[in-house]
Structure formats: C-alpha cells, structure tokens
Protein backbone atom coordinates (compact mmCIF):
# COMPACT_ATOMS: atom_id res chain seq x y z
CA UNK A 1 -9.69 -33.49 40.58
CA UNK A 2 -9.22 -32.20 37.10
CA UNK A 3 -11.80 -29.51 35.44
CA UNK A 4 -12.34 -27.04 32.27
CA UNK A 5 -14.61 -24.40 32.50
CA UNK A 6 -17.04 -23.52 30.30
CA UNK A 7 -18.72 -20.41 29.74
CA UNK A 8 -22.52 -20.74 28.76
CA UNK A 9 -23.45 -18.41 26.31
CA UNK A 10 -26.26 -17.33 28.53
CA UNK A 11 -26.83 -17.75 32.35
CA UNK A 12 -28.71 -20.94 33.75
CA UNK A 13 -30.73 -21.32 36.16
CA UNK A 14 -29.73 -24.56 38.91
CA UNK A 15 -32.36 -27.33 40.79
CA UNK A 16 -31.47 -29.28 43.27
CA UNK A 17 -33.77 -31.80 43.67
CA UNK A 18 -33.55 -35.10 46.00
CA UNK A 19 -36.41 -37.72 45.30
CA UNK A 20 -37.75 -40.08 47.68
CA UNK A 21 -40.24 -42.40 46.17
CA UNK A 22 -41.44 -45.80 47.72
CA UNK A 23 -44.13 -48.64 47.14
CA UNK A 24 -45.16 -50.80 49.52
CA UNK A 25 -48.21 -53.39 50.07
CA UNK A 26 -50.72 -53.86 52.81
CA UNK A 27 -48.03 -54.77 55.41
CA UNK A 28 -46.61 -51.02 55.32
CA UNK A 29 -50.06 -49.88 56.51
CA UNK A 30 -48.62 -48.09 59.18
CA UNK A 31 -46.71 -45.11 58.93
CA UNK A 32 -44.22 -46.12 61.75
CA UNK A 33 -43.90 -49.11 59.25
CA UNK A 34 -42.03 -47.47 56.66
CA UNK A 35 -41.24 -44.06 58.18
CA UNK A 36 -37.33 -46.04 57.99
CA UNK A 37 -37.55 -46.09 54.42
CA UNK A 38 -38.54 -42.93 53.75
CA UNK A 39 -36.11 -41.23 56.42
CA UNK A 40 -33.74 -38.64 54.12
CA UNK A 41 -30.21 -40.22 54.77
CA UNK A 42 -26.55 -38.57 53.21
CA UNK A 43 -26.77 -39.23 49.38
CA UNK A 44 -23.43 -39.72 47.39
CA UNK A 45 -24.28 -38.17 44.63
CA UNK A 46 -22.09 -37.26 40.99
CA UNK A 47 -24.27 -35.12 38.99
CA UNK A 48 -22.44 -31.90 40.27
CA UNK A 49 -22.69 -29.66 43.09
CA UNK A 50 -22.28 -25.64 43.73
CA UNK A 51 -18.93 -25.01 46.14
CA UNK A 52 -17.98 -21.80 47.30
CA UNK A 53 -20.31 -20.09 44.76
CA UNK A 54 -18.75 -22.07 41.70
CA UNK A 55 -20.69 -24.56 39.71
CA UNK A 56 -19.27 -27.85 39.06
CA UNK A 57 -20.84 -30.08 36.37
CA UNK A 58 -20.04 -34.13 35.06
CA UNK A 59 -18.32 -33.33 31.82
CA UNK A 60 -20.65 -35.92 30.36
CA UNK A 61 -23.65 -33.12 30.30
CA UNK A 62 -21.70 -31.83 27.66
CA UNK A 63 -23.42 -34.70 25.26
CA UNK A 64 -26.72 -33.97 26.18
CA UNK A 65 -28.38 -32.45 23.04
CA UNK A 66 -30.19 -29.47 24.91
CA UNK A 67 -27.08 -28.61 26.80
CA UNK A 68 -25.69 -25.70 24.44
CA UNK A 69 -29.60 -23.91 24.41
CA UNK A 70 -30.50 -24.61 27.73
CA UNK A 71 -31.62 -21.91 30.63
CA UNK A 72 -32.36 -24.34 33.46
CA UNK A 73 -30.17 -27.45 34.23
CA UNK A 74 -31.50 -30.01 37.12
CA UNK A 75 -28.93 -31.85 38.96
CA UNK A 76 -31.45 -35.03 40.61
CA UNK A 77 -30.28 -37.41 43.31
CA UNK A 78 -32.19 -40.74 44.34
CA UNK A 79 -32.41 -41.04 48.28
CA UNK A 80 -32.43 -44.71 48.38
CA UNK A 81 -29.52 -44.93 46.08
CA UNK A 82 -31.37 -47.70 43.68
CA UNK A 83 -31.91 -45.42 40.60
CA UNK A 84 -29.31 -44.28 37.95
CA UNK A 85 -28.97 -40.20 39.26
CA UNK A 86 -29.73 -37.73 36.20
CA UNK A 87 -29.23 -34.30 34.80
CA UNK A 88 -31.64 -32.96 32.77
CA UNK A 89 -31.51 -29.65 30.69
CA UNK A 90 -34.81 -27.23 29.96
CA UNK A 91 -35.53 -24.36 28.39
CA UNK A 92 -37.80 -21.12 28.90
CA UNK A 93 -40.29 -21.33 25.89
CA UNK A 94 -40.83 -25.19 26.17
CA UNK A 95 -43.34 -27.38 28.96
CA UNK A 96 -40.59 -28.31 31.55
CA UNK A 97 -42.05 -31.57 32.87
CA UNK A 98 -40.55 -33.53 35.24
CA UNK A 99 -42.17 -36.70 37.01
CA UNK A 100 -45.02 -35.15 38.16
CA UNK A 101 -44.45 -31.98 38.08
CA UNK A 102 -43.81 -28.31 35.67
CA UNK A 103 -41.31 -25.74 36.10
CA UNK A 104 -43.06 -22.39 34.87
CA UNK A 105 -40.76 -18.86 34.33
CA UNK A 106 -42.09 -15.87 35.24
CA UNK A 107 -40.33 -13.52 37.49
CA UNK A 108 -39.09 -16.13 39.51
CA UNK A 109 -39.14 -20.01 38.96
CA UNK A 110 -42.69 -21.62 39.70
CA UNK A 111 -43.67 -25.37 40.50
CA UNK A 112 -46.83 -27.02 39.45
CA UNK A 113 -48.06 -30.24 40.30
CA UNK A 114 -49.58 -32.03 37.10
CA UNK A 115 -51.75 -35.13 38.09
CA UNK A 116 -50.56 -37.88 36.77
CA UNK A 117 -53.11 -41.14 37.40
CA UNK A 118 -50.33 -43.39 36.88
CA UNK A 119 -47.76 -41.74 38.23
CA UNK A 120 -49.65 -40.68 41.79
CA UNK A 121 -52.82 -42.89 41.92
CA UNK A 122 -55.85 -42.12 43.79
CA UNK A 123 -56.96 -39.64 45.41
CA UNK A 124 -57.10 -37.82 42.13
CA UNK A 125 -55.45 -34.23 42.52
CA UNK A 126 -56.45 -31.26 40.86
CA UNK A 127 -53.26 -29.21 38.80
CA UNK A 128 -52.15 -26.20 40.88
CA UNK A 129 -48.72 -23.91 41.44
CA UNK A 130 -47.36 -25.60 44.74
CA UNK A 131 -44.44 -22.92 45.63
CA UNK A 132 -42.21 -20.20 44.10
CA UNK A 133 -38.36 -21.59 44.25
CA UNK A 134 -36.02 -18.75 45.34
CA UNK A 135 -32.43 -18.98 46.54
CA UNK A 136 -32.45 -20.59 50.25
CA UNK A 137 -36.12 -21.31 50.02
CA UNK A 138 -36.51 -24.78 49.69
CA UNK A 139 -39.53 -26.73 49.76
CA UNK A 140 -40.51 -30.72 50.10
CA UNK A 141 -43.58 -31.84 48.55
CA UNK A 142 -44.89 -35.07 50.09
CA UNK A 143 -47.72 -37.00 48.26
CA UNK A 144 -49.37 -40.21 48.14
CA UNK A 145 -52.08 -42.66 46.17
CA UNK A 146 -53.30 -46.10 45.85
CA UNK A 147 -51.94 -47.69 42.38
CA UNK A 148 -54.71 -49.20 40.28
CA UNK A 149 -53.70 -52.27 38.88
CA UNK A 150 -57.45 -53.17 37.56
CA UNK A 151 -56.13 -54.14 33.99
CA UNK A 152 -53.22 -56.38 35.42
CA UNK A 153 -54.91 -59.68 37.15
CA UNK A 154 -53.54 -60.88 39.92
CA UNK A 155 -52.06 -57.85 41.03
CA UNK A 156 -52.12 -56.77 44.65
CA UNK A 157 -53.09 -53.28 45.52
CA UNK A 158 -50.41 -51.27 45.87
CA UNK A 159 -49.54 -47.94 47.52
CA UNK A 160 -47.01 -44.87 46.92
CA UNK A 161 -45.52 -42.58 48.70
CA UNK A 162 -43.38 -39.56 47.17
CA UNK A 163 -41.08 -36.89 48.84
CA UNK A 164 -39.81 -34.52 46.45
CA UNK A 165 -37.29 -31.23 47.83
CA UNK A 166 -36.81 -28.52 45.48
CA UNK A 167 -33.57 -26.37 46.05
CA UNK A 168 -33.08 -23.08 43.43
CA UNK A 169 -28.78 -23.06 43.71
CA UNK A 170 -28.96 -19.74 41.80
CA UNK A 171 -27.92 -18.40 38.17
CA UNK A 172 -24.43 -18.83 37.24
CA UNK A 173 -22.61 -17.42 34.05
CA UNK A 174 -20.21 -20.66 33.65
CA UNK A 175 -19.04 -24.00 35.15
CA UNK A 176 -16.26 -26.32 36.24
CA UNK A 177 -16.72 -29.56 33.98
CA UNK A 178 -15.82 -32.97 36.05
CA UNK A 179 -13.59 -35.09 34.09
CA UNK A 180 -14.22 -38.63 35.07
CA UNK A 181 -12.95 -40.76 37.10
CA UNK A 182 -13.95 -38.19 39.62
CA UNK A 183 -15.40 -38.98 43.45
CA UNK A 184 -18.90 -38.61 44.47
CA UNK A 185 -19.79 -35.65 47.04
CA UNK A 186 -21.66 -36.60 50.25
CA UNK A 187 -24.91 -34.19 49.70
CA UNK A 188 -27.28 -33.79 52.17
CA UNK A 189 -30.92 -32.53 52.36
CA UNK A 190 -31.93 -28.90 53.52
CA UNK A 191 -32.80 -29.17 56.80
CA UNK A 192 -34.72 -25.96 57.04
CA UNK A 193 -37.47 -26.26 54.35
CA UNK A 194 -41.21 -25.29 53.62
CA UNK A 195 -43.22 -28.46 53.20
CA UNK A 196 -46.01 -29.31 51.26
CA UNK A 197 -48.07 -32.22 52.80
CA UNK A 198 -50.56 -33.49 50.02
CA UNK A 199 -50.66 -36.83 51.68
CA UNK A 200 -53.99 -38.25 51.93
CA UNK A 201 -55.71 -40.96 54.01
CA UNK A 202 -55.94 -44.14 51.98
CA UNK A 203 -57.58 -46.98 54.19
C-alpha cells in the first residue's frame, strides 16, 4: 500500500461515526423482529482509519473543496453496507450539520440533536446537547419515529429506527494519503460505549 503524507496547515480534529438506519412496516412491530437488522456487524470500510497513532486518509479527500480550511474531518461508515461511505470536512466558525445532528466547539467537541420532522418523524423531539465527544468516550445515540406520509396517497405508514456511534480519534498534525486501488479495513464498533436511548413507544 502506497501513501504521501500531507501536512495540514493546522491540526484537525477526527469522527468516527458508524450509522445504522432502518425502515420497516407494520410486520417489524416487534423488536425481536428486526433486532437482526439492526445488530452492529464488521464493516469494510475505505474512508480511512487511525493505526498506531497515524492517520490514514483516501487520497480522493484531497478534491473536496473544504479540505485545505478544514478543522474537523468525519470519516462515516454504513452498517448495512447499502450506502456509498463518505468523508465530510467542517470547520469551527460554520453550523456543522450532519443528518440529524450539530457538532458545536467549545472546549471540547459537543453533539446536538436537531429535530428534523422528516428526517426522525414523530414523536417530535425537542433540540438539546446529547454528549461531549472525548478521546475513548464513545457514545451511540438510538432514536426512532413514525414517518408521515399524509401528502403521498397510498402510502403505508412507515417506521424508523436510527443508531448513530460517535468516536473522537483525536487531533493529528498530518496524514498518510491512500492512493487507490487500495483494500478496505475490517472496522468494527466500540464495544464499550455510553448510550443514548431516545427511542420511544410508537404503537
């Protein structure tokens, strides 16, 4: 495996995060019903990892037009594998959102959940900071929400369920960039974490 590094002209701040997202119908009433699908499994992942303290990045971030500014970078893996796996790069003095959620600086990192309707469904939730992310602190949010499909006839009522983990990797001065064709890593989910249970009964 072949990599440059590249020396960021200040440090930036790492997220791990592994998503876990799944809608189901009337017949996944049960928990035990879909408690397979949303089991964290292994993820083969390619949007970089930290090894032995060193940071190692797809050289296609490189591209991304906030990638010279940026402070925070999020490397985001899909649990069921479906999805196209993203990076995404933030900065300090902007509104970091991401799906349903903000990442606030202050002394440390801070996640907020922001409410999204569409995004969550009902129970609405009100905003609020959900956890402080610190090196070897991580934390899963779980949440769920009927989908209102009242404007689309003919629609079934649907229902989502979302795990989220959140894993600060630390501050690092520079990177390895991945030149591709490189091989996926085998990641897998903290197994000591702080969870944040916002599910809600919905029958």
């Amino acid at each position: 495996m072949k990599a440059n590094i590249v020396r960021f002209k200040q440090p930036i701040n790492i997220i791990q995060i592994f998503r876990n997202i799944h809608i189901y119908g009337k017949e996944e009433k049960s928990h035990a019903d879909r408690a397979a699908r949303l089991r964290w499994k292994e993820i083969s992942s390619q949007t970089g990892y930290v090894r032995n303290g060193q940071l190692f990045l797809p050289e296609s971030i490189v591209g991304y037009n906030d990638f010279n500014s940026c402070d925070l970078i999020i490397l985001e893996d899909e649990n069921n594998g479906r999805a196209a796996a993203t990076n995404r790069c933030f900065h300090q003095g902007r509104r970091n959102r991401l799906d349903i959620f903000e990442i606030k600086y202050g002394s440390v990192l801070e996640l907020h959940l922001r409410y999204d309707l569409f995004e969550v469904g009902l129970p609405k939730r009100n905003d609020f900071k959900l956890c402080e992310l610190k090196t070897g602190e991580p934390a899963e949010i779980k949440i769920n929400g009927k989908l209102d499909h009242t404007l689309t006839a003919g629609m079934a009522r649907t229902f989502k369920e979302q795990h989220y983990i959140f894993e600060y990797l630390g501050n690092f001065n520079q990177c390895q960039l991945l030149r591709e064709p490189y091989p996926s890593v085998i990641k897998t989910v903290p197994s000591h974490r702080k969870t944040i249970d916002l599910i809600k009964p919905l029958w």
